[in-house]
Protein backbone atom coordinates (compact mmCIF):
# COMPACT_ATOMS: atom_id res chain seq x y z
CA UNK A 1 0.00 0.00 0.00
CA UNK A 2 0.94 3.84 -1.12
CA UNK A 3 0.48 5.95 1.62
CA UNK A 4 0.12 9.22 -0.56
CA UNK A 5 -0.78 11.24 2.35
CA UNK A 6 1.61 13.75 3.88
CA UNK A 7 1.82 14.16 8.03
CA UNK A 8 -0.54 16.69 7.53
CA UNK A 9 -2.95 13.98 9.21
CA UNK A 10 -1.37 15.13 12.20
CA UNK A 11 -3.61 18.37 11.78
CA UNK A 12 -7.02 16.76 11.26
CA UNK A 13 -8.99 16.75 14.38
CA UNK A 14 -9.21 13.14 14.10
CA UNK A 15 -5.23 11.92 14.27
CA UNK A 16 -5.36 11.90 17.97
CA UNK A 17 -7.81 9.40 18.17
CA UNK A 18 -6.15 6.76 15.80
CA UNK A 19 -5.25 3.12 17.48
CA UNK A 20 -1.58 2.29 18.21
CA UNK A 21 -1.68 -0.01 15.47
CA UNK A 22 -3.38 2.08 12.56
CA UNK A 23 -0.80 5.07 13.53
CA UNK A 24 1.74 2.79 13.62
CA UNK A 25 0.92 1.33 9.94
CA UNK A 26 0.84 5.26 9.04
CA UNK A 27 4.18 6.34 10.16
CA UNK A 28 6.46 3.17 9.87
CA UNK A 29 5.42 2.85 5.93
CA UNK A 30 8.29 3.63 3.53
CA UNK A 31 6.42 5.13 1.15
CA UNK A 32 4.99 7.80 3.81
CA UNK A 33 5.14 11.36 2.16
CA UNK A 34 7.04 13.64 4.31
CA UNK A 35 9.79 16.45 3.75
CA UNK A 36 12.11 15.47 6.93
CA UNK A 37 11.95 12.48 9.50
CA UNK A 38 11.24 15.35 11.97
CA UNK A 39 7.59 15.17 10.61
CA UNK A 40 7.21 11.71 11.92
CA UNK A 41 8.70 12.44 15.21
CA UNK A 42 6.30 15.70 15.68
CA UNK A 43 3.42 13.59 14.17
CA UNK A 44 3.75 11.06 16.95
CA UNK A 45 4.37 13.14 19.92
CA UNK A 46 0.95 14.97 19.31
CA UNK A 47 -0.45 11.33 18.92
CA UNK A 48 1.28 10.14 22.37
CA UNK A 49 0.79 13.41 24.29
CA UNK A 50 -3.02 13.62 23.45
CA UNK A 51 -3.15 10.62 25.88
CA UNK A 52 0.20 10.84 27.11
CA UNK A 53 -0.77 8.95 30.78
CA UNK A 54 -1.82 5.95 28.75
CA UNK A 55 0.59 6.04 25.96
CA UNK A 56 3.57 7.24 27.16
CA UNK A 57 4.56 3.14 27.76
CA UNK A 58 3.80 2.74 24.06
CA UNK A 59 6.31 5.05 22.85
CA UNK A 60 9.28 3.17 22.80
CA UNK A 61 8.04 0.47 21.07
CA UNK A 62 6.42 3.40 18.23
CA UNK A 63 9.26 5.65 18.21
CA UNK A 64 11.82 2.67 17.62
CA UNK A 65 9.72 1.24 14.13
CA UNK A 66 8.57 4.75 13.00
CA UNK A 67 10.87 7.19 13.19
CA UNK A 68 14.29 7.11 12.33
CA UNK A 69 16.23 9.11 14.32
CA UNK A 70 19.28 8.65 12.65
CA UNK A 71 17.78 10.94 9.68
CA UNK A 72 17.09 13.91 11.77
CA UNK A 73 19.88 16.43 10.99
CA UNK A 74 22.27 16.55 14.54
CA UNK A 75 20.87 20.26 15.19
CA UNK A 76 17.23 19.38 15.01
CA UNK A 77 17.82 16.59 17.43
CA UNK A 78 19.50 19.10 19.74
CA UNK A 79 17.25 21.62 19.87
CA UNK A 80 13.64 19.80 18.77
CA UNK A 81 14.22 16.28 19.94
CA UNK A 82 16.11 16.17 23.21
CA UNK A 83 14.27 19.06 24.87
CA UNK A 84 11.01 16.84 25.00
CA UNK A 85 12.05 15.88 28.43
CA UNK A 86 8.40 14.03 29.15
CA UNK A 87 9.59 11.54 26.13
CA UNK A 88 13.16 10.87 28.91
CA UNK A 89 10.66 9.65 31.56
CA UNK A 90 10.75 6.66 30.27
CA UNK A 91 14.02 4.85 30.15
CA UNK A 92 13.58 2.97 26.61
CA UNK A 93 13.39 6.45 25.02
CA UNK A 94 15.85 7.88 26.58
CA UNK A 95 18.31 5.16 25.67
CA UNK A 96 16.99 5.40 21.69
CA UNK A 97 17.16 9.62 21.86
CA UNK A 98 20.77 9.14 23.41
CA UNK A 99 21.66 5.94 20.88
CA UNK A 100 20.76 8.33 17.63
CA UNK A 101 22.61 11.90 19.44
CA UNK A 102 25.59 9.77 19.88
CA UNK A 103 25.54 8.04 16.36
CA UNK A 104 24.57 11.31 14.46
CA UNK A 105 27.69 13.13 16.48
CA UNK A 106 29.89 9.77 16.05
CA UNK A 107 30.53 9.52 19.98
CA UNK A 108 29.82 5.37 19.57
């Protein structure tokens, strides 16, 4: 399947309320439309902190197989990425954030 449709989902009214698995189908496709990986990342924290109490322990899991962190340029992962400190409450993230800053910056 295509998905043709850029992030600008994220904007309808009704992105918020997709299931884990539909947004998940969305945002881990290949063929998703989208300028900059930084799309995907802003596309699914609106998604997780609509509900973040409930879906904050499926983030990990989401932000591992649908956005690739590695593609964010180092300065947008600086200054948009790391400063989400809610994502850092949970330990998975924290370790993937961390994983991707130290690859993009070659500190592995």
């Amino acid at each position: 399947m295509i998905v043709c449709v850029r992030v600008e989902i994220s904007m309808t009214k009704h992105f918020v309320y997709l299931p884990a698995e539909r947004l998940y189908r969305i945002l881990s496709d290949d063929n998703l439309n989208v300028k900059s990986e930084l799309e995907v990342f802003c596309a699914l924290l609106q998604w997780l902190d609509f509900d973040r109490e409930d879906r904050l322990c499926m983030a990990p899991k989401l932000l591992q197989c649908c956005v690739r962190l590695q593609f964010i340029p180092p300065e947008q992962l600086i200054t948009k990425v790391e400063p989400v400190d809610w994502l850092f409450q949970n330990p998975d993230c924290e370790f993937l954030v961390n994983e991707a800053i130290r690859s993009v910056f070659g500190l592995d």
